[in-house]
C-alpha atoms as a PDB file:
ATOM      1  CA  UNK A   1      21.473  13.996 -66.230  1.00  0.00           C
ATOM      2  CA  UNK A   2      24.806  12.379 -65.171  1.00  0.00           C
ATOM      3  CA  UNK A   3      25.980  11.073 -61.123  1.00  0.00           C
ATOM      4  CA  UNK A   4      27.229  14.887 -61.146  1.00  0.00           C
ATOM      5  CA  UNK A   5      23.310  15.383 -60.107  1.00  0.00           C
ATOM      6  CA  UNK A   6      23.492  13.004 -57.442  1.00  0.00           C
ATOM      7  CA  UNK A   7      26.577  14.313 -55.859  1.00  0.00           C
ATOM      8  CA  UNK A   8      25.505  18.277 -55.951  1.00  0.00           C
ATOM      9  CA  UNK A   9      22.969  17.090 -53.917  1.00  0.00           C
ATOM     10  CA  UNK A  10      25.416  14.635 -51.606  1.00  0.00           C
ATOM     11  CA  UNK A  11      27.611  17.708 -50.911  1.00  0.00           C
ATOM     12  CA  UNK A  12      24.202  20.156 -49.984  1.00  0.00           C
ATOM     13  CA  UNK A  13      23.236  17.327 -48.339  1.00  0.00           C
ATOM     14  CA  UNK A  14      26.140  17.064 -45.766  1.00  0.00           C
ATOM     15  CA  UNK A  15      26.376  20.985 -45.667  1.00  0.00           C
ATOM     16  CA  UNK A  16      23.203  21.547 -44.539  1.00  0.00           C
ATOM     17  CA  UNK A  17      23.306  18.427 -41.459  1.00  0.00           C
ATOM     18  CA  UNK A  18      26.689  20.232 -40.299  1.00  0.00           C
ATOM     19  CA  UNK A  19      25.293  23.735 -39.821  1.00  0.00           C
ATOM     20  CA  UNK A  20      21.996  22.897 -38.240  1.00  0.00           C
ATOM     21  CA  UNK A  21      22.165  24.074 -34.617  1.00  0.00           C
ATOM     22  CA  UNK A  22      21.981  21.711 -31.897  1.00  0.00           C
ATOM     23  CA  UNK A  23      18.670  21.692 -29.905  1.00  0.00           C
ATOM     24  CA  UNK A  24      18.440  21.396 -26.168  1.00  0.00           C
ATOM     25  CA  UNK A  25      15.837  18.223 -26.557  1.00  0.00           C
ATOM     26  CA  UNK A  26      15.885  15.566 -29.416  1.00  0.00           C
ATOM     27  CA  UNK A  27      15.037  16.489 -31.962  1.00  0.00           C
ATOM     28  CA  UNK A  28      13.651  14.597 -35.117  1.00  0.00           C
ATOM     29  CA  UNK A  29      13.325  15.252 -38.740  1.00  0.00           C
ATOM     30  CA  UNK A  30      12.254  13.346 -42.351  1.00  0.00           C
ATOM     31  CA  UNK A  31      11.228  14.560 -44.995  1.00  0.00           C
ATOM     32  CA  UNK A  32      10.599  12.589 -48.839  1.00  0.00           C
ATOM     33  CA  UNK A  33      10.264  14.066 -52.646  1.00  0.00           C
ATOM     34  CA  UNK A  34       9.059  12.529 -55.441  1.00  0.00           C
ATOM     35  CA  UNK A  35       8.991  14.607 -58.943  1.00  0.00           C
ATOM     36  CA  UNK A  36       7.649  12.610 -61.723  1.00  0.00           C
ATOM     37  CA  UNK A  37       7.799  13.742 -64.995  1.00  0.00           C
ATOM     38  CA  UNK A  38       5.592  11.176 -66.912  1.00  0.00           C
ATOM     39  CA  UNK A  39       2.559  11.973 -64.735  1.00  0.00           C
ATOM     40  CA  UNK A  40       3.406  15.671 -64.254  1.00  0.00           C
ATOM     41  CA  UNK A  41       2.329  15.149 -60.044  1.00  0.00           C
ATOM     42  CA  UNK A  42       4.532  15.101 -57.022  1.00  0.00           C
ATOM     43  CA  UNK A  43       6.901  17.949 -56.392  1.00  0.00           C
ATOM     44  CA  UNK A  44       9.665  18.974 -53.699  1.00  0.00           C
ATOM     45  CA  UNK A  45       8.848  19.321 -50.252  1.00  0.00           C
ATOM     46  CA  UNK A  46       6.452  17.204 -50.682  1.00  0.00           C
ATOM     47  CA  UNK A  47       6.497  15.601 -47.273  1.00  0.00           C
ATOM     48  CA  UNK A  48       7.842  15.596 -43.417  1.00  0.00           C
ATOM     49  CA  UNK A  49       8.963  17.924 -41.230  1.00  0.00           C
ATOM     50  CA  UNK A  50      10.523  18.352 -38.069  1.00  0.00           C
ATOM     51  CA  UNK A  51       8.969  17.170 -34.851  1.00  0.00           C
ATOM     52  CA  UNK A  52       9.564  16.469 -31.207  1.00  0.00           C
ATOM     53  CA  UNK A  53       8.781  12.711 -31.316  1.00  0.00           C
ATOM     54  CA  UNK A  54       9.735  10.376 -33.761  1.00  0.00           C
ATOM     55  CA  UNK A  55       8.156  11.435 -37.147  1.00  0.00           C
ATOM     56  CA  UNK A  56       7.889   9.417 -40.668  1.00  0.00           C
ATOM     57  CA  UNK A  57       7.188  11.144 -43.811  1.00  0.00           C
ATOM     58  CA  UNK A  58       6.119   9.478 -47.374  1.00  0.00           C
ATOM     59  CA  UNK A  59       4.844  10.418 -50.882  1.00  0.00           C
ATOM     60  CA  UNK A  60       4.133   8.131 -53.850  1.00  0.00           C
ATOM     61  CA  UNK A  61       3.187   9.442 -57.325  1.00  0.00           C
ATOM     62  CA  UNK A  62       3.288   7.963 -60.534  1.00  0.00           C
ATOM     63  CA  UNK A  63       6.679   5.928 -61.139  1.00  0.00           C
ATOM     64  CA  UNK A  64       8.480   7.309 -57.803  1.00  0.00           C
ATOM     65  CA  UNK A  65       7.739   6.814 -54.162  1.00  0.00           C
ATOM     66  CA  UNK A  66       9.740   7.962 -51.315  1.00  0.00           C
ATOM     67  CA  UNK A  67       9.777   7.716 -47.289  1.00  0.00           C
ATOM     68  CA  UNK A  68      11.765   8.911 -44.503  1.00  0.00           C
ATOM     69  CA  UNK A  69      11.386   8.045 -40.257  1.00  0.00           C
ATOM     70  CA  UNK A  70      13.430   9.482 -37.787  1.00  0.00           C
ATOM     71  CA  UNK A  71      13.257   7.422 -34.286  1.00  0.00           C
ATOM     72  CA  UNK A  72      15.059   7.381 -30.909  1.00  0.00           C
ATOM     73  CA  UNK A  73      18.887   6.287 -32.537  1.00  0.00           C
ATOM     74  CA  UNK A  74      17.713   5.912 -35.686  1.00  0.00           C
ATOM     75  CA  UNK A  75      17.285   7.762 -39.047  1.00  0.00           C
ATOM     76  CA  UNK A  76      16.223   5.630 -42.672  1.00  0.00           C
ATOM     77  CA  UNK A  77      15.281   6.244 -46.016  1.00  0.00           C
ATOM     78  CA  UNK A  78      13.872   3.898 -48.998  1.00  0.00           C
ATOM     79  CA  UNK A  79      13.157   5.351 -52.719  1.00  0.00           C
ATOM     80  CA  UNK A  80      12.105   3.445 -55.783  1.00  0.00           C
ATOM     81  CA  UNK A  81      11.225   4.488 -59.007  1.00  0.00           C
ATOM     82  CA  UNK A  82      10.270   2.470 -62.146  1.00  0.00           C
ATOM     83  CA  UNK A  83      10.283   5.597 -64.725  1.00  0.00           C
ATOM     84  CA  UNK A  84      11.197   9.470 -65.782  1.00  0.00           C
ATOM     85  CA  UNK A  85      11.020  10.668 -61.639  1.00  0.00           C
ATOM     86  CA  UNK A  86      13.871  12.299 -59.608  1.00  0.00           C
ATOM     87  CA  UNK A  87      13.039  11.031 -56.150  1.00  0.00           C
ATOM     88  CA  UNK A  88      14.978  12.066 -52.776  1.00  0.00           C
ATOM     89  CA  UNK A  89      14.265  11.375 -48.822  1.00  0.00           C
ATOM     90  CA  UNK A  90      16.314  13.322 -45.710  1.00  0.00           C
ATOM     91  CA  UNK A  91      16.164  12.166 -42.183  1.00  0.00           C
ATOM     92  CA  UNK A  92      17.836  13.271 -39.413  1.00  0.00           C
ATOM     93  CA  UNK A  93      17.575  12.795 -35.703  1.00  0.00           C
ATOM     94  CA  UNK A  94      19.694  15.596 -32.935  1.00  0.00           C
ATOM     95  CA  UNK A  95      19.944  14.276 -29.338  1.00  0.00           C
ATOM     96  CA  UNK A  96      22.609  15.213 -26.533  1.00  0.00           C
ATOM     97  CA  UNK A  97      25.000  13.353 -24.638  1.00  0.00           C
ATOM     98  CA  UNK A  98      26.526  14.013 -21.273  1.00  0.00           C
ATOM     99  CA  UNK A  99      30.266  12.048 -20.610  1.00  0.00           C
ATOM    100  CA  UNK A 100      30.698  11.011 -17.314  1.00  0.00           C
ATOM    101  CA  UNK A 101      33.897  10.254 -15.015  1.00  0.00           C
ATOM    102  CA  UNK A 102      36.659  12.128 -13.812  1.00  0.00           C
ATOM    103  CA  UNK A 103      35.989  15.948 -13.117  1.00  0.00           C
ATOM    104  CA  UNK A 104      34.259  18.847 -14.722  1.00  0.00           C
ATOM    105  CA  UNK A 105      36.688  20.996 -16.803  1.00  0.00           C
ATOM    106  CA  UNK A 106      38.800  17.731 -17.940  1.00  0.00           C
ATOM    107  CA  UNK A 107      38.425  16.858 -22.114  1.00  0.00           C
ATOM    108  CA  UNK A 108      38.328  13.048 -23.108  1.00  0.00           C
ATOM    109  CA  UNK A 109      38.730  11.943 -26.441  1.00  0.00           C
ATOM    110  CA  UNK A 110      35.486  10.100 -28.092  1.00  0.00           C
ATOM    111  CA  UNK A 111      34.814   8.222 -30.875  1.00  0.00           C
ATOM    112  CA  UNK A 112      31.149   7.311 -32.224  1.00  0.00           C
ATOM    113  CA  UNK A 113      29.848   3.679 -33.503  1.00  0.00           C
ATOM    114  CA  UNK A 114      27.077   3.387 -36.047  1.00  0.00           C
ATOM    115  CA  UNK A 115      25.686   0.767 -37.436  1.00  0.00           C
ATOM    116  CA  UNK A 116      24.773   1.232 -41.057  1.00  0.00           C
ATOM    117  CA  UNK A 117      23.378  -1.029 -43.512  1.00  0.00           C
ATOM    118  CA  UNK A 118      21.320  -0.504 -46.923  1.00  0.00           C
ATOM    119  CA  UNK A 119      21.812  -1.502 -50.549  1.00  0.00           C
ATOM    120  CA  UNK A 120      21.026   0.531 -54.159  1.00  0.00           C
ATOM    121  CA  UNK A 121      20.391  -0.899 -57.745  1.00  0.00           C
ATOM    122  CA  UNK A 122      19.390   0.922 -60.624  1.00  0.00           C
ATOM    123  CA  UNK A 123      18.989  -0.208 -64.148  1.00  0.00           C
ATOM    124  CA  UNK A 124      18.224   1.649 -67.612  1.00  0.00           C
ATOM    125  CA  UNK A 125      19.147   5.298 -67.390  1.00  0.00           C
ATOM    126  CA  UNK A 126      19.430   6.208 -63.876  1.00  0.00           C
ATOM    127  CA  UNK A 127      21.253   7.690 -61.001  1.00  0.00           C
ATOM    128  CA  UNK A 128      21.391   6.824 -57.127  1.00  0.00           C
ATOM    129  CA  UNK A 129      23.220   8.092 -54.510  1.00  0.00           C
ATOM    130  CA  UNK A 130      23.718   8.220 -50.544  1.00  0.00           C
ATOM    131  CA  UNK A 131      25.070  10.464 -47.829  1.00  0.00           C
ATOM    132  CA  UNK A 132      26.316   9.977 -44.385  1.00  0.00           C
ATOM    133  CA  UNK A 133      26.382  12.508 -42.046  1.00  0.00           C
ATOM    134  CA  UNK A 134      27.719  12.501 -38.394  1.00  0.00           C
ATOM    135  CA  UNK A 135      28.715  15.894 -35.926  1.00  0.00           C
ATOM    136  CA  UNK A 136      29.549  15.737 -33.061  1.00  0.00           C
ATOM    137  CA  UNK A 137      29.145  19.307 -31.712  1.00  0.00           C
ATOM    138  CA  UNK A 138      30.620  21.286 -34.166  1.00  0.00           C
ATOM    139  CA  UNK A 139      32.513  18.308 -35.765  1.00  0.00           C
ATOM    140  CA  UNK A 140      31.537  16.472 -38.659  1.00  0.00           C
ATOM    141  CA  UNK A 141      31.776  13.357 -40.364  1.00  0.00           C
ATOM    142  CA  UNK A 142      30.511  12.181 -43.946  1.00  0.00           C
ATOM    143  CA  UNK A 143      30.127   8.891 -45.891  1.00  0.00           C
ATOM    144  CA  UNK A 144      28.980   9.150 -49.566  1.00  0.00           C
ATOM    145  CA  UNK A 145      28.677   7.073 -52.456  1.00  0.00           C
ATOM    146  CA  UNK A 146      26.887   7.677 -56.313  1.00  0.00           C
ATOM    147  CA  UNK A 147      26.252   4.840 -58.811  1.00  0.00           C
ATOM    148  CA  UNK A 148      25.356   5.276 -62.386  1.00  0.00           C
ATOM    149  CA  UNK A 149      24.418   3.167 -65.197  1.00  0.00           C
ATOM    150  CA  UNK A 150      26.438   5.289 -67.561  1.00  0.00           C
ATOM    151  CA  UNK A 151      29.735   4.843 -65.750  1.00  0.00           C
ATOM    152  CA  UNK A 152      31.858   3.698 -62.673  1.00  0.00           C
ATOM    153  CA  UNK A 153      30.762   4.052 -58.871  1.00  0.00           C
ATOM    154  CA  UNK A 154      31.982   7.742 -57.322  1.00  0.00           C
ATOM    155  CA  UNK A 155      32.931   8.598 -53.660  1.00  0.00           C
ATOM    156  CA  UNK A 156      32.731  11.711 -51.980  1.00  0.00           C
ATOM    157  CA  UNK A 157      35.103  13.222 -49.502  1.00  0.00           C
ATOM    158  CA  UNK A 158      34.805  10.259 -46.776  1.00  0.00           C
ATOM    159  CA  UNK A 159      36.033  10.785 -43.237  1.00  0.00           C
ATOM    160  CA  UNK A 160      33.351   8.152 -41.765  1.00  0.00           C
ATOM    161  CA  UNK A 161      34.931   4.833 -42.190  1.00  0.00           C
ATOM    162  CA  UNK A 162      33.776   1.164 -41.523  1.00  0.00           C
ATOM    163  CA  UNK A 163      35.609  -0.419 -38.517  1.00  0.00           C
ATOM    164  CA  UNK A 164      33.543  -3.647 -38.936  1.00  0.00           C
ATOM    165  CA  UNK A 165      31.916  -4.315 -42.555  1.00  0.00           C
ATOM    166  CA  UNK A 166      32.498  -2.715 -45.174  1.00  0.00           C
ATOM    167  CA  UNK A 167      30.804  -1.762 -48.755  1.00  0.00           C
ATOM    168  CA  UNK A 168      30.685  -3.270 -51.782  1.00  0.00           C
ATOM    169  CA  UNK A 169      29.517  -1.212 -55.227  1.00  0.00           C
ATOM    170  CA  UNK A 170      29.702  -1.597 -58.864  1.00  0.00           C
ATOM    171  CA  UNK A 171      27.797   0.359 -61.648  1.00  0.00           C
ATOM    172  CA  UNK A 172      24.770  -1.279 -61.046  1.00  0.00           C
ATOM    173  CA  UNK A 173      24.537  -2.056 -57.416  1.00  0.00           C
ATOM    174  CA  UNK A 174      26.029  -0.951 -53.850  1.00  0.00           C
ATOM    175  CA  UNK A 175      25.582  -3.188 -50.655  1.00  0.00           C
ATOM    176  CA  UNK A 176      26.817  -1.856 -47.197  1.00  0.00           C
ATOM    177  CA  UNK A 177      27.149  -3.166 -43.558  1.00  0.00           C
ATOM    178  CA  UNK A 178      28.842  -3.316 -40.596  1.00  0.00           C
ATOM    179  CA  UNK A 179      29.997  -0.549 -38.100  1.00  0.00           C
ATOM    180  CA  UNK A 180      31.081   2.948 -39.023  1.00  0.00           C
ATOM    181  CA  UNK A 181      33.032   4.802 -36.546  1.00  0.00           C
ATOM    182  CA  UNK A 182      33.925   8.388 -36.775  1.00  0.00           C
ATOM    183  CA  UNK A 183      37.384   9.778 -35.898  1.00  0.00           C
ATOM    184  CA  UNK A 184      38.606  10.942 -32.541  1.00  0.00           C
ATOM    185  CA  UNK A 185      36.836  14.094 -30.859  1.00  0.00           C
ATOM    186  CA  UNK A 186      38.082  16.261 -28.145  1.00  0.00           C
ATOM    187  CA  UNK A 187      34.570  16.725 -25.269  1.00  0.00           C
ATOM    188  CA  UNK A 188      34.263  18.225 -22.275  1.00  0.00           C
ATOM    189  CA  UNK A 189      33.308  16.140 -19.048  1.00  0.00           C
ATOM    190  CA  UNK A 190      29.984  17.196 -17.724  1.00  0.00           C
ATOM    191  CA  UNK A 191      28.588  19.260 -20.466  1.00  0.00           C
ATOM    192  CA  UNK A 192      26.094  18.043 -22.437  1.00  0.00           C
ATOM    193  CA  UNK A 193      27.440  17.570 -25.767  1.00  0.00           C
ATOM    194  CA  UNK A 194      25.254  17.726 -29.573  1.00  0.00           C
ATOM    195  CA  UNK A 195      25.308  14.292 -31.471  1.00  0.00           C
ATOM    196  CA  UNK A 196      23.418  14.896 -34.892  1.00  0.00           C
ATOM    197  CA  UNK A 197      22.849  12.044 -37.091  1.00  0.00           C
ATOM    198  CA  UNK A 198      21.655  12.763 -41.024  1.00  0.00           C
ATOM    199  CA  UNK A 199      21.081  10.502 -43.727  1.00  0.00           C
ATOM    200  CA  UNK A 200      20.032  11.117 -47.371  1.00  0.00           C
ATOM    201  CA  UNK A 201      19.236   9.431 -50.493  1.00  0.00           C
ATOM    202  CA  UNK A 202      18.268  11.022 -53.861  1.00  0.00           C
ATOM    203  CA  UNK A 203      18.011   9.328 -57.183  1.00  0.00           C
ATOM    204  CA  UNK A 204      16.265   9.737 -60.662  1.00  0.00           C
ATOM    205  CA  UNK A 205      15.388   7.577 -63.182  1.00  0.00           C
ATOM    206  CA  UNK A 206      15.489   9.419 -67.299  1.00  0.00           C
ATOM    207  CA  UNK A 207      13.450   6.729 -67.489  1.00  0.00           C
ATOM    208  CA  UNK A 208      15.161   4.252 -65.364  1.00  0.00           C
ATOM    209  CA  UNK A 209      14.635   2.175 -62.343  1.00  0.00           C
ATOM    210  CA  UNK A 210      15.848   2.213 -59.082  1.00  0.00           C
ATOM    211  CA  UNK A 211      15.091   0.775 -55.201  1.00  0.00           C
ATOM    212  CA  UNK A 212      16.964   2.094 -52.490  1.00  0.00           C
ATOM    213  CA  UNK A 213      16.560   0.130 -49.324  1.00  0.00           C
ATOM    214  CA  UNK A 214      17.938   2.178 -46.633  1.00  0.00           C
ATOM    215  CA  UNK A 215      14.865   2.609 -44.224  1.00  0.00           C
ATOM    216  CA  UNK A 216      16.335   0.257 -41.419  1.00  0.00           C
ATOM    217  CA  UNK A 217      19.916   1.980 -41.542  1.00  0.00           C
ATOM    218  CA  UNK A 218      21.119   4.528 -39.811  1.00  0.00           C
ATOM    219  CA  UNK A 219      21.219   3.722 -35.661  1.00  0.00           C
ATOM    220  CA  UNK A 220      23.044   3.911 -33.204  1.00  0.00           C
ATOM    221  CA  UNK A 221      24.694   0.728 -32.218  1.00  0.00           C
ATOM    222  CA  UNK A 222      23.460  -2.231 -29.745  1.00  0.00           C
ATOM    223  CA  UNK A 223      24.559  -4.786 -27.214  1.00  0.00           C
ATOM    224  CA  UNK A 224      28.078  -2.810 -27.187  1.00  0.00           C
ATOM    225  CA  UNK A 225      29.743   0.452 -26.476  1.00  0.00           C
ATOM    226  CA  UNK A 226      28.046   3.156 -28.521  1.00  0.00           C
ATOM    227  CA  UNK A 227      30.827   5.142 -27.908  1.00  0.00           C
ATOM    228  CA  UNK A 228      35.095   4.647 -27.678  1.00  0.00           C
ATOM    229  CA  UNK A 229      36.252   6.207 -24.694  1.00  0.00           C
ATOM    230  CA  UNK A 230      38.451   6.379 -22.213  1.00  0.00           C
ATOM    231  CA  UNK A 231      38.770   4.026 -19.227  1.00  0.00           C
ATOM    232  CA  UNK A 232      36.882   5.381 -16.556  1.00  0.00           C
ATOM    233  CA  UNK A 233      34.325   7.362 -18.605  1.00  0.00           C
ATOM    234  CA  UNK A 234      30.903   6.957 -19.459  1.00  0.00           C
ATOM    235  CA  UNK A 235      27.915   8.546 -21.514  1.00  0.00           C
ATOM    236  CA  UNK A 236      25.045   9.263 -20.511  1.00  0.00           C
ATOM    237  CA  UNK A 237      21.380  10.460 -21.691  1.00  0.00           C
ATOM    238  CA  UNK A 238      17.957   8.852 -20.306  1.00  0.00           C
ATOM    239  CA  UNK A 239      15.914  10.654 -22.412  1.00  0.00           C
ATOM    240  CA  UNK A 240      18.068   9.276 -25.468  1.00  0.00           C
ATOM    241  CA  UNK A 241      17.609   6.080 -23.492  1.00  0.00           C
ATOM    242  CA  UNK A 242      21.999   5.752 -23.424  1.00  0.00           C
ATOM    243  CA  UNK A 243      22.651   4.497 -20.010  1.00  0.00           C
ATOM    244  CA  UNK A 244      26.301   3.102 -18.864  1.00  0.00           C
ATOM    245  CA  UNK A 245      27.170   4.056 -22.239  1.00  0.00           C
ATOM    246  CA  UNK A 246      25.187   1.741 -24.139  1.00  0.00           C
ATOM    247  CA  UNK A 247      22.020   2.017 -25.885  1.00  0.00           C
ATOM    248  CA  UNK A 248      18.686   0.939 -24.774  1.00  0.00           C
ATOM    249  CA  UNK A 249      16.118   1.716 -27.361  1.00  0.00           C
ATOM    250  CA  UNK A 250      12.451   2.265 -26.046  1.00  0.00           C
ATOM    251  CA  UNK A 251       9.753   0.047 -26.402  1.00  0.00           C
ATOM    252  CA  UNK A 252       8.346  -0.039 -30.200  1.00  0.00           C
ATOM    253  CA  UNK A 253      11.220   0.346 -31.687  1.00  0.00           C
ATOM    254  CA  UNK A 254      12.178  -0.999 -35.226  1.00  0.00           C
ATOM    255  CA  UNK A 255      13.985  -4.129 -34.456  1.00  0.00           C
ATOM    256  CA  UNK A 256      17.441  -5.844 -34.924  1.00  0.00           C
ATOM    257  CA  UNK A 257      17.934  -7.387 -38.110  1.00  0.00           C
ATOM    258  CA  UNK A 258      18.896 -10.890 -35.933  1.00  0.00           C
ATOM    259  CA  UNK A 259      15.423 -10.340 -33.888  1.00  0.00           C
ATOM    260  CA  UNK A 260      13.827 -11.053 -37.385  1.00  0.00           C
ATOM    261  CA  UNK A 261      14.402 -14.747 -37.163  1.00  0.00           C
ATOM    262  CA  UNK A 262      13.236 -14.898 -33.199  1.00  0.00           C
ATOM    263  CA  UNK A 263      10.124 -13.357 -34.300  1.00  0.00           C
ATOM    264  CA  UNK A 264       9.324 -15.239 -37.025  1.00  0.00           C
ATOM    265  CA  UNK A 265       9.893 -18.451 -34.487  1.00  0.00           C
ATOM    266  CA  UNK A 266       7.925 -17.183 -31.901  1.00  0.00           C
ATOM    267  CA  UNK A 267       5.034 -16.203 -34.368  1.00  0.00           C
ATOM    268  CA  UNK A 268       5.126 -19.871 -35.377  1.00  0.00           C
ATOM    269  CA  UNK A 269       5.380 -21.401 -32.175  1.00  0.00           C
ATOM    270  CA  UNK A 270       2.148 -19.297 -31.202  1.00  0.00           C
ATOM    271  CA  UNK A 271       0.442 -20.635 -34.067  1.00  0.00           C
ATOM    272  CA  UNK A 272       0.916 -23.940 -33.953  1.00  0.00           C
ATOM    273  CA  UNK A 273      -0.109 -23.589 -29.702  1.00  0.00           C
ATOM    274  CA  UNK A 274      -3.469 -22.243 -31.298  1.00  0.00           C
ATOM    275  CA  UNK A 275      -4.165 -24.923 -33.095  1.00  0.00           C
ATOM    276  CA  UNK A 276      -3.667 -27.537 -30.911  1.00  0.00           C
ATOM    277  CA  UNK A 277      -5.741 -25.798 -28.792  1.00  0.00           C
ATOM    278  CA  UNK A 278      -8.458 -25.409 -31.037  1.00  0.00           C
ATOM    279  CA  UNK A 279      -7.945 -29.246 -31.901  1.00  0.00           C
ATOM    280  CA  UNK A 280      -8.498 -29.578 -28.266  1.00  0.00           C
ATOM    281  CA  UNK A 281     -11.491 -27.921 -27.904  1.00  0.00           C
ATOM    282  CA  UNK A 282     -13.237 -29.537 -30.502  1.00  0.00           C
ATOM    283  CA  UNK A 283     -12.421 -32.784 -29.753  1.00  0.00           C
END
């Protein structure tokens, strides 16, 4: 097996996120494979579904595991495999957005901002890929990128570029973060308009190794414009929780990497509060 594998299943990958219909609610979707060959368990489709509410799906057998969670904003995916397994997760989450400002029958011009982050290593004989994809009604938008331990990183057709961040890859590793923004789309004012956002990783290991860390990815962005538009504009969608064109995830939500270190502060501080009160009371 060679990163031709990997990017068959990029390019099915993007098709299939670009014709999936628009629903009138949000929608959400994972779904995670693991095939492993040592231990002759797992298969395809062996996990997730589609769902009304925010949905996770996972499988582990043998040398591969897999998982996939589609939230409010958000889609991720994590693999790892420490063997002979060909291991895969899809997420996806549909919403729709409603632009505000001006009057019904004018067309704006819209761009979207993601925030993306993950990272892929492999070692031995293996193969790891991801793919990006972003419509915007019947528009679409795609990010992709293989690695191989047999030879030197490849790149899909990309029209989803980093306007903050950027990636870094080699033949052994790819790191990625920062803000990808898709290109200029034509919307009507008014109308409710389909945002689909669809991530997948796949991989296999002949035997090999791999860890994909993708799981906290994919959302939309925070504390700024989630979308570029025109002065006067706005989006809109209170079941997608975007009000005033910015996004306010609901409660429960899987937090900002920079709330990590807040957390971890304020878990301390409560500690140490319990002990001194303990020392308190048994003094």
């Amino acid at each position: 097996m060679s990163n031709a594998f990997v990017r068959t299943l990029l390019a099915a990958a993007a098709c299939a996120a670009f014709t999936a219909p628009a629903a009138a609610a949000d929608v959400f979707f994972a779904q995670a494979d693991v095939q492993d060959f040592d231990h002759g368990c797992g298969g395809f489709g062996g996990g997730g579904g589609s769902s009304g509410s925010p949905i996770s799906a996972g499988i582990r057998c043998g040398s591969g595991q897999a998982s996939a969670v589609s939230s409010v904003g958000h889609v991720g995916v994590g693999l790892q495999v420490s063997g002979n397994s060909i291991v895969d997760g899809t997420s996806e989450y549909t919403t729709q957005v409603t632009f505000t400002g001006g009057q019904q029958g004018d067309v704006i011009p819209i761009q979207l901002n993601l925030a993306f982050a993950g990272a892929m290593g492999i070692g031995g004989s293996a193969d790891t890929g991801y793919n990006v994809a972003v419509a915007i009604g019947p528009t679409g938008f795609t990010r992709s990128t293989s690695i191989d331990a047999g030879s030197a990183p490849s790149h899909g057709i990309t029209n989803l570029f980093f306007s903050e961040g950027g990636e870094v890859d080699n033949q052994l590793s790819a790191f990625m973060g920062g803000v990808l923004t898709t290109g200029v789309v034509m919307v009507p004012v008014d109308i409710p308009v389909g945002i689909n956002l669809h991530l997948f990783v796949g991989g296999f290991g002949n035997p090999g190794s791999l860890n994909d860390t993708f799981l906290n990815s994919l959302d939309f962005v925070r504390g700024r414009d989630l979308f570029t538009l025109p002065d006067g504009f706005s989006a809109e969608d209170p079941d997608a929780f975007i009000v005033d064109n910015r996004f306010l995830p609901p409660d429960g939500g899987i937090p900002e990497p920079s709330a990590w270190s807040l957390m971890i502060a304020g878990f301390g501080l409560a500690g140490a509060t319990l002990r001194l009160r303990r020392r308190a009371l048994a003094a």
